[in-house]
N, C-alpha and C. Protein backbone atom coordinates (compact mmCIF):
# COMPACT_ATOMS: atom_id res chain seq x y z
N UNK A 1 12.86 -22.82 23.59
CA UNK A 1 11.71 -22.38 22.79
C UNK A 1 12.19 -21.40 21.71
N UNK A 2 12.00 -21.71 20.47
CA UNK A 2 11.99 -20.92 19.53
C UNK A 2 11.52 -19.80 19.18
N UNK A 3 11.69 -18.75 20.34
CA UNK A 3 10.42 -17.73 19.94
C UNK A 3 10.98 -16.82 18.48
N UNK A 4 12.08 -16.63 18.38
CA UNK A 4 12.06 -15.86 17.44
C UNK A 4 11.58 -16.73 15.62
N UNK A 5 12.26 -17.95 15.69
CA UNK A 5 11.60 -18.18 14.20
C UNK A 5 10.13 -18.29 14.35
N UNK A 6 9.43 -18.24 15.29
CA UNK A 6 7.86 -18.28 15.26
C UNK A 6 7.72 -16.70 15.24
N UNK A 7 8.16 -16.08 16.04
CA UNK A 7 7.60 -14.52 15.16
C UNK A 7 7.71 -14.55 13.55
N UNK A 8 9.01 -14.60 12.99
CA UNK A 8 9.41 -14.78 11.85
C UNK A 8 8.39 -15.34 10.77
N UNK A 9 7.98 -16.55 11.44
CA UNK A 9 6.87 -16.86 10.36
C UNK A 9 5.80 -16.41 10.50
N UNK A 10 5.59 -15.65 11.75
CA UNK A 10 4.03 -15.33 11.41
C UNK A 10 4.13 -13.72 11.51
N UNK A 11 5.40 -13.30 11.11
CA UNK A 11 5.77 -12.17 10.39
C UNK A 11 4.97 -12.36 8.82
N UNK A 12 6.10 -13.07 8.38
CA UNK A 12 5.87 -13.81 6.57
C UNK A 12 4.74 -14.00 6.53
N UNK A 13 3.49 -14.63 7.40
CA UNK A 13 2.75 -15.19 6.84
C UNK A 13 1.58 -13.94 6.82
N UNK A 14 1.78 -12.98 7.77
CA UNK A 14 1.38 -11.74 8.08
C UNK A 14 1.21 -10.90 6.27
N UNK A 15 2.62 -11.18 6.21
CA UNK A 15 2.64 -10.23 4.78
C UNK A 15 2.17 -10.91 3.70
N UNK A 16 2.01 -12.20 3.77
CA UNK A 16 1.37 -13.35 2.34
C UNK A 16 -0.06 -12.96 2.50
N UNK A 17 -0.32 -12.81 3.82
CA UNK A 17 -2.13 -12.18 3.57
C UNK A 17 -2.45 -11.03 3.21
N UNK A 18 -1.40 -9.95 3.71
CA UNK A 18 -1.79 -8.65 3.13
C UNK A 18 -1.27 -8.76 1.43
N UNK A 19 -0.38 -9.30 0.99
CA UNK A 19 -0.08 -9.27 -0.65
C UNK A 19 -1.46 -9.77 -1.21
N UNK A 20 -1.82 -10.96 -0.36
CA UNK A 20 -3.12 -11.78 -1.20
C UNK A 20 -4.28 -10.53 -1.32
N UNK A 21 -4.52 -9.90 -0.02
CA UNK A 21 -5.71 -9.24 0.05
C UNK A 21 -5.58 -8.28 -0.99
N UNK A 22 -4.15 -7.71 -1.38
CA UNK A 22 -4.25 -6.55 -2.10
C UNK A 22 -4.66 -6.69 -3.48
N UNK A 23 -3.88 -8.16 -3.72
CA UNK A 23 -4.05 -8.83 -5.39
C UNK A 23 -5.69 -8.87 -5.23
N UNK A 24 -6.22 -9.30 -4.04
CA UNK A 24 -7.66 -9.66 -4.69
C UNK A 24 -8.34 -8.10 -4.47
N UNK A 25 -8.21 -7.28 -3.63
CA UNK A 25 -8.48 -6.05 -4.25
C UNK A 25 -8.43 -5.45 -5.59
N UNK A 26 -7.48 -5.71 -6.19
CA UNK A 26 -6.94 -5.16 -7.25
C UNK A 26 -7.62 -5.74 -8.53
N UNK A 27 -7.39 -6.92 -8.25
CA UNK A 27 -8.22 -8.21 -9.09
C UNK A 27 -9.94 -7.67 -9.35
N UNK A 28 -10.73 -7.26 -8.16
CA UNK A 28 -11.67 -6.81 -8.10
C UNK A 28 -11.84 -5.61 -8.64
N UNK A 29 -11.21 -4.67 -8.26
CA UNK A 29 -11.48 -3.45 -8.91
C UNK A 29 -11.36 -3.43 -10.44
N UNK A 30 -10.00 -4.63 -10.93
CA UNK A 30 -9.92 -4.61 -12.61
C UNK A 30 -11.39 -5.21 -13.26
N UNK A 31 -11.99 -6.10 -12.43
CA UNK A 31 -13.13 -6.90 -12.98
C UNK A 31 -14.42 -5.84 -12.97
N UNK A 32 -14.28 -4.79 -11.90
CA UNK A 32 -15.21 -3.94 -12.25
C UNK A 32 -15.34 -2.88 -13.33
N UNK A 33 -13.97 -2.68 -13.34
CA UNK A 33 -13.64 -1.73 -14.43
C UNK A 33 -13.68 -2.58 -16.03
N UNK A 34 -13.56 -3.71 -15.99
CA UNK A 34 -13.98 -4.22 -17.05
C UNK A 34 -15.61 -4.46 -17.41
N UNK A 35 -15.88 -4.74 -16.19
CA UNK A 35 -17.18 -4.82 -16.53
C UNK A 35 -17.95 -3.67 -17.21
N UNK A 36 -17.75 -2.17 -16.19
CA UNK A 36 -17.61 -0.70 -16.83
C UNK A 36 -17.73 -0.57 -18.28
N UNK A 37 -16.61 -0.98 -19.12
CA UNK A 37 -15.83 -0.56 -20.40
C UNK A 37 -17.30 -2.10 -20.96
N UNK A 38 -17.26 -2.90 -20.47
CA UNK A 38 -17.87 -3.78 -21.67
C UNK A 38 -19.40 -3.20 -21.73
N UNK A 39 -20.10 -2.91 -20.86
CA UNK A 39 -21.53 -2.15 -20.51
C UNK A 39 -21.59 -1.42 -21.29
N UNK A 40 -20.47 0.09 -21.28
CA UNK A 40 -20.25 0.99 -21.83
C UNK A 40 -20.53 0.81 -23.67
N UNK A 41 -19.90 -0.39 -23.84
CA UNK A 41 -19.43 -0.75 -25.60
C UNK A 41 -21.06 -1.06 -25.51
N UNK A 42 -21.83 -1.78 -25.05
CA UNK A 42 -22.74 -2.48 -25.12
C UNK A 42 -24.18 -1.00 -25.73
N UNK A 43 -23.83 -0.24 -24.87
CA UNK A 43 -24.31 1.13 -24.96
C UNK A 43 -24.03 1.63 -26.07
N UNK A 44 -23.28 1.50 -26.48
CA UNK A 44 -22.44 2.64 -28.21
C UNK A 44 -22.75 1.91 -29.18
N UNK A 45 -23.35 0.64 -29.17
CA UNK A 45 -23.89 0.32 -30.12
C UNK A 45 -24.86 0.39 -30.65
């Protein structure tokens, strides 16, 4: 039984979800902050 390359991948696959979650955090917070700045312009006019 292979136990160690099965940790291994679900090591990797462990960290492909936390990278994803962070990008879509990040992703989110830029879309809010854009949204922010375009509201904002929308206002100054």
């Amino acid at each position: 039984m292979n136990f160690g390359t099965n940790v291994l991948a679900f090591q990797n696959s462990h960290l492909l979800f936390l990278f994803a979650r962070s990008v879509l955090l990040q992703g989110g917070f830029f879309f809010v902050f854009m949204l922010i700045i375009y509201f904002d312009s929308l206002e100054s006019l």
